[in-house]
Each structure stands twice: as structure tokens, then as C-alpha cells.
PDB file of N, CA and C in Angstrom:
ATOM      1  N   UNK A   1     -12.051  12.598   3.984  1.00  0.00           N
ATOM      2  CA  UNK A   1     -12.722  12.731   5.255  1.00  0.00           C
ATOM      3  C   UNK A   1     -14.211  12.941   5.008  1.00  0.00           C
ATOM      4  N   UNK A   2     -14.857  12.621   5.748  1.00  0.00           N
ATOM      5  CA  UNK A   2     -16.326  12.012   5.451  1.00  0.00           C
ATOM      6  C   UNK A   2     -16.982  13.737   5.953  1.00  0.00           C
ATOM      7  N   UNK A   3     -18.514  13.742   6.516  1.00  0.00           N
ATOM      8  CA  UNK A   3     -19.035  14.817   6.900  1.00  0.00           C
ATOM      9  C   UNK A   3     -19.422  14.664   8.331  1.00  0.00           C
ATOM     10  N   UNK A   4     -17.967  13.868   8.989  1.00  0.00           N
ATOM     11  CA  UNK A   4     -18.626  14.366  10.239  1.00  0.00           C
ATOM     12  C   UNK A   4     -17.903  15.493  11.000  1.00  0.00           C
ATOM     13  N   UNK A   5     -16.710  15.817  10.262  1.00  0.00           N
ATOM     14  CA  UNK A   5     -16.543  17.196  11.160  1.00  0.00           C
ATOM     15  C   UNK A   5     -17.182  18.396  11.009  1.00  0.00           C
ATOM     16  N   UNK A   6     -17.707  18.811   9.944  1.00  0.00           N
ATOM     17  CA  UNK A   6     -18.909  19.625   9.439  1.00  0.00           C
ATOM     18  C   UNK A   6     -20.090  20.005  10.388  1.00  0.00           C
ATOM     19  N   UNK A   7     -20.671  18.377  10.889  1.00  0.00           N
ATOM     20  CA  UNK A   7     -22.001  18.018  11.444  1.00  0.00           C
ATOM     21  C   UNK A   7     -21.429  18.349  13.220  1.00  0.00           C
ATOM     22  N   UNK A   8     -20.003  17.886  13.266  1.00  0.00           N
ATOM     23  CA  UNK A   8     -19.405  17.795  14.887  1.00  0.00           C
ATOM     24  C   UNK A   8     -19.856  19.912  14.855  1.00  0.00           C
ATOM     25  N   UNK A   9     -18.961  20.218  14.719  1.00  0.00           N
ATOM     26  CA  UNK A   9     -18.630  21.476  14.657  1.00  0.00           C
ATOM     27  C   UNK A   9     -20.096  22.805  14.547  1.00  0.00           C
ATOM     28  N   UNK A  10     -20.880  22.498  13.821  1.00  0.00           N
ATOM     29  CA  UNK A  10     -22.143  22.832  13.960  1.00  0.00           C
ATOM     30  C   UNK A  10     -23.602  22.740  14.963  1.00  0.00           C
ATOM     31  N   UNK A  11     -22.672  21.289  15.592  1.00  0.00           N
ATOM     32  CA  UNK A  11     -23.677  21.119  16.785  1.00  0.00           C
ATOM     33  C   UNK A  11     -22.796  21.539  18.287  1.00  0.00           C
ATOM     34  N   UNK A  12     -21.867  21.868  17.703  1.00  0.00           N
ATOM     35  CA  UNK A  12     -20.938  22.296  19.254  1.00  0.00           C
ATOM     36  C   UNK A  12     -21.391  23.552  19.520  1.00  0.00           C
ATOM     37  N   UNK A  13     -21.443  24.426  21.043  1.00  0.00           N
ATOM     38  CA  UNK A  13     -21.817  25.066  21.313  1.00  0.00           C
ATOM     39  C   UNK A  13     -20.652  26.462  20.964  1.00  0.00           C
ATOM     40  N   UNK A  14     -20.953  27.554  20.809  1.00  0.00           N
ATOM     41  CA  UNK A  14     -20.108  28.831  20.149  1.00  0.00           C
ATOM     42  C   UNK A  14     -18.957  28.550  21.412  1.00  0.00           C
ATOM     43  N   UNK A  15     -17.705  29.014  20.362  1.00  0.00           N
ATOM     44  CA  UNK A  15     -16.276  28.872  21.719  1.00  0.00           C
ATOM     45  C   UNK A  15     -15.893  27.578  21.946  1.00  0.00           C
ATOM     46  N   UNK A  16     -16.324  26.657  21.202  1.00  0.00           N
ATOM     47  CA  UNK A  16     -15.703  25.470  21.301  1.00  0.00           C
ATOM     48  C   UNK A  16     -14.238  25.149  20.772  1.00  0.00           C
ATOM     49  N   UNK A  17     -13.447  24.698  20.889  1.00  0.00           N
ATOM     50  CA  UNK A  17     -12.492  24.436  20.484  1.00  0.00           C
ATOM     51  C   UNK A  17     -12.473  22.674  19.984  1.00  0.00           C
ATOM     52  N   UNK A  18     -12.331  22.799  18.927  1.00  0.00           N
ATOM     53  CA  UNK A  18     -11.938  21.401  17.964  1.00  0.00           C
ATOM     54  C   UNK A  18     -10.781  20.986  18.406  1.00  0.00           C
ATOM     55  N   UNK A  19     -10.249  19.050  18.094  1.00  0.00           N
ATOM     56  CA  UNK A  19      -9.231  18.719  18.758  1.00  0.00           C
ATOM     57  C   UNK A  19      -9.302  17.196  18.159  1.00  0.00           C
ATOM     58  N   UNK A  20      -8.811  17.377  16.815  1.00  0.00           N
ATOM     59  CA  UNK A  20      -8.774  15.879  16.040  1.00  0.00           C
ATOM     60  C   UNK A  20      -8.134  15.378  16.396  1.00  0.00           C
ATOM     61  N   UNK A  21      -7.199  15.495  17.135  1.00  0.00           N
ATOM     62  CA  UNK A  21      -6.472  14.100  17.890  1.00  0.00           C
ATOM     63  C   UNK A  21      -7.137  13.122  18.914  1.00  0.00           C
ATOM     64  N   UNK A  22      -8.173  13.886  19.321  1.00  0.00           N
ATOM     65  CA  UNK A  22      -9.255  13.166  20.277  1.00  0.00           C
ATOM     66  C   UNK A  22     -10.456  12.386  19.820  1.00  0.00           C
ATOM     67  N   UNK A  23     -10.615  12.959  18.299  1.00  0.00           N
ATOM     68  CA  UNK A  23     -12.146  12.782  18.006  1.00  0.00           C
ATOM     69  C   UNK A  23     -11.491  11.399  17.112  1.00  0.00           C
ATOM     70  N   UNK A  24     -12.274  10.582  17.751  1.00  0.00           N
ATOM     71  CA  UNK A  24     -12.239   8.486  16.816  1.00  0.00           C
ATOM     72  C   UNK A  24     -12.695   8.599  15.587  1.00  0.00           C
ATOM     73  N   UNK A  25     -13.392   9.614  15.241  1.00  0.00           N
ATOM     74  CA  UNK A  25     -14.045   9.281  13.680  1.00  0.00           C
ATOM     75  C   UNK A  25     -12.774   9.791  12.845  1.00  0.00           C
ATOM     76  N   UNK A  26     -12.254  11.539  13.737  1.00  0.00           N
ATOM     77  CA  UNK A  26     -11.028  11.127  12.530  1.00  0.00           C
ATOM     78  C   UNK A  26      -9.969  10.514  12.005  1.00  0.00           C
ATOM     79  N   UNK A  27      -9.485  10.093  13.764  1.00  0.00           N
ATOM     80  CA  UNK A  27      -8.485   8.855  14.011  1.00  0.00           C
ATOM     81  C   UNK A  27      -8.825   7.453  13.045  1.00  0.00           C
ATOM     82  N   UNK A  28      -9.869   7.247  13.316  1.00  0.00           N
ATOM     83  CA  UNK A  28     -10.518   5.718  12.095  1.00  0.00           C
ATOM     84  C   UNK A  28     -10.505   6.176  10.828  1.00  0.00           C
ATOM     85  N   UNK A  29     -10.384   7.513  10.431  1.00  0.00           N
ATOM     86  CA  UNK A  29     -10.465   8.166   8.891  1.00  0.00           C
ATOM     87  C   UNK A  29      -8.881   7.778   8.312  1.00  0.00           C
ATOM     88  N   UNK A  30      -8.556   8.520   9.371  1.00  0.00           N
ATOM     89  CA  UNK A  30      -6.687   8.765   9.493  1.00  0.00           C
ATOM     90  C   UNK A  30      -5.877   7.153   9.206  1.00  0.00           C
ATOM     91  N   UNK A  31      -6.402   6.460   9.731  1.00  0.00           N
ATOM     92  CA  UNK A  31      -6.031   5.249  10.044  1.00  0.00           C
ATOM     93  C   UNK A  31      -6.004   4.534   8.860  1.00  0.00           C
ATOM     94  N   UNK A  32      -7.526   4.515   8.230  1.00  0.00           N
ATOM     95  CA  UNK A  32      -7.940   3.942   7.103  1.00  0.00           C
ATOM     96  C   UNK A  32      -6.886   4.626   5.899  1.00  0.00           C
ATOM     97  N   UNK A  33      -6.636   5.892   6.175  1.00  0.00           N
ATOM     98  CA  UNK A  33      -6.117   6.355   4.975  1.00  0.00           C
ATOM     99  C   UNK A  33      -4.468   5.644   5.124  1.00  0.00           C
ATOM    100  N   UNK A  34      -4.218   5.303   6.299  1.00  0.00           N
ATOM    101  CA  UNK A  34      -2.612   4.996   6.205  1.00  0.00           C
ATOM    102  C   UNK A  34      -2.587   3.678   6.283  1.00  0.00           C
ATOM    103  N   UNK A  35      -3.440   2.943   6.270  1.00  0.00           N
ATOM    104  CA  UNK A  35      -3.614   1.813   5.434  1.00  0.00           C
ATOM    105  C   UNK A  35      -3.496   1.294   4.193  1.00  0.00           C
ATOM    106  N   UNK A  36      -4.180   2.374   3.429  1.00  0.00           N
ATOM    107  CA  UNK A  36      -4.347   2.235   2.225  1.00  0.00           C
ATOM    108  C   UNK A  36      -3.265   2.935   1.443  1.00  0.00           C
ATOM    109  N   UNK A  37      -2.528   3.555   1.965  1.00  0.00           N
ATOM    110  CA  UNK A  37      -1.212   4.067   1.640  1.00  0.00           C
ATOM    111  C   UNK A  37      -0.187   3.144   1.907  1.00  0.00           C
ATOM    112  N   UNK A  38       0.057   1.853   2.929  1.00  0.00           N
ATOM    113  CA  UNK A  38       0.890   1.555   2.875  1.00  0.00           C
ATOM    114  C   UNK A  38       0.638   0.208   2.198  1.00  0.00           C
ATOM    115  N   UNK A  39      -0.837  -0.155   1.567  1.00  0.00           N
ATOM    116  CA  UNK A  39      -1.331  -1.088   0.547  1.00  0.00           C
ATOM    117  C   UNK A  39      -0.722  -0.565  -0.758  1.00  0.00           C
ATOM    118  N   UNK A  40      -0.785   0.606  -0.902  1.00  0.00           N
ATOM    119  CA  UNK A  40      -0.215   0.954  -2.716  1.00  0.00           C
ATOM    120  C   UNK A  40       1.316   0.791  -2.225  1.00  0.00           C
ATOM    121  N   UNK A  41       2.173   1.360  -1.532  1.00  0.00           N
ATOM    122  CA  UNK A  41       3.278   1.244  -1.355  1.00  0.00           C
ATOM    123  C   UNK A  41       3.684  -0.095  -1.774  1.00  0.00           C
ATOM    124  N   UNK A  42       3.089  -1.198  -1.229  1.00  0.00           N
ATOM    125  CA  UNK A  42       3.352  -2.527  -0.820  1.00  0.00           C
ATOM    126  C   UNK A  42       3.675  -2.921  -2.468  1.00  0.00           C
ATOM    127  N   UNK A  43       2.284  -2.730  -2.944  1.00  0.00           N
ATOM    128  CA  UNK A  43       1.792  -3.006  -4.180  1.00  0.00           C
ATOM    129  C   UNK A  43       2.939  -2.709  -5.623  1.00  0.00           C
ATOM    130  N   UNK A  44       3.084  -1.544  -5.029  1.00  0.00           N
ATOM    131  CA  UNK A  44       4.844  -0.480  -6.144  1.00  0.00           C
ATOM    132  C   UNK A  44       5.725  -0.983  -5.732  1.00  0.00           C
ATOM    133  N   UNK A  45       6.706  -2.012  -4.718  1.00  0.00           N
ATOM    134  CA  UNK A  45       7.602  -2.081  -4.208  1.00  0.00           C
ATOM    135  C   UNK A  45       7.262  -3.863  -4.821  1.00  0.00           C
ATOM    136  N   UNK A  46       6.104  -4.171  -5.439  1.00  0.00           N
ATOM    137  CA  UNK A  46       6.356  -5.756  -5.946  1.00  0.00           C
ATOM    138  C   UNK A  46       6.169  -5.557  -7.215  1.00  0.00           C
ATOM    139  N   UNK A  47       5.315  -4.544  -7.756  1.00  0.00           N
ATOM    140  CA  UNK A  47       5.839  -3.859  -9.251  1.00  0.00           C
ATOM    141  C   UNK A  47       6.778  -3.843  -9.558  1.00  0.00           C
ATOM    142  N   UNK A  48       7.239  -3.008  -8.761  1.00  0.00           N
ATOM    143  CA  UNK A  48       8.883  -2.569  -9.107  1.00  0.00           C
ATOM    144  C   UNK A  48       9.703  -4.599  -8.860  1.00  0.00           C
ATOM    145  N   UNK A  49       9.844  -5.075  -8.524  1.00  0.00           N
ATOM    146  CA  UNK A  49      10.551  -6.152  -7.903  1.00  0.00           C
ATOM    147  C   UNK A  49      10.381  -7.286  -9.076  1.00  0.00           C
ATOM    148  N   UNK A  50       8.856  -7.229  -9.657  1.00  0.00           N
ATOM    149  CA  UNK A  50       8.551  -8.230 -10.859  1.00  0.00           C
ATOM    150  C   UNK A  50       9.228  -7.437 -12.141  1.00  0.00           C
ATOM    151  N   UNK A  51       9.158  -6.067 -12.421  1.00  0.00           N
ATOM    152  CA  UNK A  51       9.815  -5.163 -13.480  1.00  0.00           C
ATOM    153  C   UNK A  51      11.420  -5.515 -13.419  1.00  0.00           C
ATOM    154  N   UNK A  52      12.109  -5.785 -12.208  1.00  0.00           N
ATOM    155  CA  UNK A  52      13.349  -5.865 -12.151  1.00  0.00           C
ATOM    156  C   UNK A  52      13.712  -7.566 -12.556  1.00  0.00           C
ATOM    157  N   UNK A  53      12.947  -8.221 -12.383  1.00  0.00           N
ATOM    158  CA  UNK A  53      12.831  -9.875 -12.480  1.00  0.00           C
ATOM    159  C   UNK A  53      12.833  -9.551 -13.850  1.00  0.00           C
ATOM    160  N   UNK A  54      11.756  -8.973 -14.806  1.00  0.00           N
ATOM    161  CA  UNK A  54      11.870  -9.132 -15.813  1.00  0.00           C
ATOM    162  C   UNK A  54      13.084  -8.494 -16.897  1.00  0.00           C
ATOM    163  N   UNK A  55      13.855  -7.728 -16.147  1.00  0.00           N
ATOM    164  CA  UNK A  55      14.815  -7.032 -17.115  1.00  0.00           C
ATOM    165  C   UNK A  55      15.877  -8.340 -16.665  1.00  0.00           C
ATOM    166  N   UNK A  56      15.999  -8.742 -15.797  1.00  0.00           N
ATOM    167  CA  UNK A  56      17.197  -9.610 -15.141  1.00  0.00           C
ATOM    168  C   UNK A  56      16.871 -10.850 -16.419  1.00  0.00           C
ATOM    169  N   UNK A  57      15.783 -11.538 -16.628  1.00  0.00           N
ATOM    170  CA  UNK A  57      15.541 -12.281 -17.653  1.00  0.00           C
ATOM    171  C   UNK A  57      15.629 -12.338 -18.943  1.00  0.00           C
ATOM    172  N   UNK A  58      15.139 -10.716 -19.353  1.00  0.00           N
ATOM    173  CA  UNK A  58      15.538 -10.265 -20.778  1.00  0.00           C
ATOM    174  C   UNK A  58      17.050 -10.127 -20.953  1.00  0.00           C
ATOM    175  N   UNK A  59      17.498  -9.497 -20.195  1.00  0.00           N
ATOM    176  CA  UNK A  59      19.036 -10.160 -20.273  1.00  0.00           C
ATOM    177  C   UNK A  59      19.767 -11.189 -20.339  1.00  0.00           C
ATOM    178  N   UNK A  60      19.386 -12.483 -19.455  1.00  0.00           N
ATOM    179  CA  UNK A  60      19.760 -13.408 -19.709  1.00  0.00           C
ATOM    180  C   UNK A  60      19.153 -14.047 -20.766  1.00  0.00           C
ATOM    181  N   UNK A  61      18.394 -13.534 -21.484  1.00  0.00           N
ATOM    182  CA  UNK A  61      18.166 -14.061 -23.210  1.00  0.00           C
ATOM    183  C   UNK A  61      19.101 -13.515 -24.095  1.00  0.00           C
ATOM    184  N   UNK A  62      18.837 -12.046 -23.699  1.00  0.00           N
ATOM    185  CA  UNK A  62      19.701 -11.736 -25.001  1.00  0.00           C
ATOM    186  C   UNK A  62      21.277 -12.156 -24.779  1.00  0.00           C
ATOM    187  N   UNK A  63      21.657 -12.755 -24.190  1.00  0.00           N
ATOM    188  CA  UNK A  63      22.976 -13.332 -23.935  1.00  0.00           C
ATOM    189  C   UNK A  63      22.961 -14.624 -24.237  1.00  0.00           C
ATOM    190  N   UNK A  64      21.918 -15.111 -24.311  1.00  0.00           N
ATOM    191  CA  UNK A  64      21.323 -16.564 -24.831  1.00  0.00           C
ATOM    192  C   UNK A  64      21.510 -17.592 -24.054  1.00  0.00           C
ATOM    193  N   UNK A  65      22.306 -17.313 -22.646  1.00  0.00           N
ATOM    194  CA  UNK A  65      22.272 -17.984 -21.277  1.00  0.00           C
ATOM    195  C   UNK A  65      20.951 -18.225 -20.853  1.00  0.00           C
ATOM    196  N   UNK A  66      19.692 -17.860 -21.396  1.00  0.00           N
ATOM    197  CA  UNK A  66      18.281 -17.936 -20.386  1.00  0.00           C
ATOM    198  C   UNK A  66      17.933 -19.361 -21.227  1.00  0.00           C
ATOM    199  N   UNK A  67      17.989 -19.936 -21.914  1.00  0.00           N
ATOM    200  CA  UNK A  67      18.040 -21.229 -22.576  1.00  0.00           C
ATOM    201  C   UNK A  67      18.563 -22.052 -22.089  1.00  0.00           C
ATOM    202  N   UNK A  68      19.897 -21.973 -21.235  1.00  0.00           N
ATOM    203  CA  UNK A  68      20.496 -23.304 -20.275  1.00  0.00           C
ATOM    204  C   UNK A  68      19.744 -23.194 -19.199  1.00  0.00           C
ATOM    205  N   UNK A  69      19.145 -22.318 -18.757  1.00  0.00           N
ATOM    206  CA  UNK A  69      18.931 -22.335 -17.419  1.00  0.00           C
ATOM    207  C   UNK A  69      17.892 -23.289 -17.377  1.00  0.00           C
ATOM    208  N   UNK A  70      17.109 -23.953 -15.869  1.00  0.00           N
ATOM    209  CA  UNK A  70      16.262 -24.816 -16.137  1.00  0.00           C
ATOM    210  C   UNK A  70      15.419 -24.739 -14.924  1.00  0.00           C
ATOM    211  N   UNK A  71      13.800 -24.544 -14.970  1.00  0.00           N
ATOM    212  CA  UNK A  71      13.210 -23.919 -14.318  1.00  0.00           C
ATOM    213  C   UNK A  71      13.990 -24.933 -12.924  1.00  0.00           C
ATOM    214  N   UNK A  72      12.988 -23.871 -11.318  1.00  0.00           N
ATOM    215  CA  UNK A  72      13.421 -24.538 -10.246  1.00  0.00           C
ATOM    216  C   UNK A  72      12.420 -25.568 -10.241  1.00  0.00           C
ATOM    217  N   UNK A  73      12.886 -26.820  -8.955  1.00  0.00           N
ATOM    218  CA  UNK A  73      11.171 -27.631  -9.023  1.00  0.00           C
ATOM    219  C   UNK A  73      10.875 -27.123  -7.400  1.00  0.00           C
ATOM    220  N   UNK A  74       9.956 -26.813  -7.446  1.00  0.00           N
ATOM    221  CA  UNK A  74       9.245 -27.000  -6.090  1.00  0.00           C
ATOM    222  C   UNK A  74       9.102 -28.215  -5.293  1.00  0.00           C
ATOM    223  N   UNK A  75       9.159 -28.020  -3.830  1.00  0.00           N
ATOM    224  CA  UNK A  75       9.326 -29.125  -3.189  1.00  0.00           C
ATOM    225  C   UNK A  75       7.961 -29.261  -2.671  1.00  0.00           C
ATOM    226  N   UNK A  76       7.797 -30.062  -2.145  1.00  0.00           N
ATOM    227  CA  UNK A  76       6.387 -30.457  -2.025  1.00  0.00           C
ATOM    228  C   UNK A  76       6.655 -30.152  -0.521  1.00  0.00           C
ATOM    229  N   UNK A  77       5.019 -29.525  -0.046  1.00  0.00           N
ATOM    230  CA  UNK A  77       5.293 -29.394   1.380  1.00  0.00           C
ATOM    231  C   UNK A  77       4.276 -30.674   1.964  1.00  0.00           C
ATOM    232  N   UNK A  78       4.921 -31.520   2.833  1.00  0.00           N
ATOM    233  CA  UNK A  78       3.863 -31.911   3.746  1.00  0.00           C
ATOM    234  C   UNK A  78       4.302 -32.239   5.221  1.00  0.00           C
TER     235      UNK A  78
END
């Protein structure tokens, strides 16, 4: 969180009552941060998904089945 509740809070008059559910700078703070939380999430959940691809492969070597197999072909889009 940046310095504007610091700067809010200092220029409010004594007896004010604060109320971050109202104030947009922290909502856009808030926001940004659960963004970027559900960017790493995203990010660990295709980690994890390429890590599992690769054990699924090392297996089918060491079984010596990953040698018949034969890549897919892609279809052409048009």
C-alpha cells in the first residue's frame, strides 16, 4: 500500500473516522494486489501441470514405450 493513507489521515480533520471500503485508492491497491495473486496462482497451477507432463514422459521412457510413440501433427487452422 502506497502513502496515501498516511497523507489521507493527516489531512482529515481530528474525529474523523477512516473507512477503506470507501476510499478508491485502496480499493485500486486491493484490486491490483488480487490480481497479481491470481497471476502467480495461474502461473503455479501451469508449473505444476508442465512438472506433471514431464514425470508422465520420464516414465514413459523408462518403460521404453516413449520411443513408439509419435509426436501429434497439428492441424492447420484456416
Amino acid at each position: 500500500m502506497g502513502t496515501h493513507r498516511p497523507q489521507l489521515l493527516a489531512a482529515a480533520p481530528a474525529g474523523t473516522v477512516y473507512a477503506p471500503d470507501v476510499d478508491t485508492v485502496v480499493q485500486a491497491e486491493l484490486a491490483i494486489g488480487a490480481a497479481a495473486a491470481a497471476a502467480r496462482g495461474a502461473e503455479l497451477r501451469e508449473a505444476m501441470r508442465i512438472a506433471a507432463r514431464a514425470d508422465e514422459l520420464q516414465a514413459l521412457r523408462e518403460l521404453g514405450t516413449l520411443e513408439q510413440t509419435e509426436p501429434r501433427r497439428r492441424r492447420s487452422r484456416r
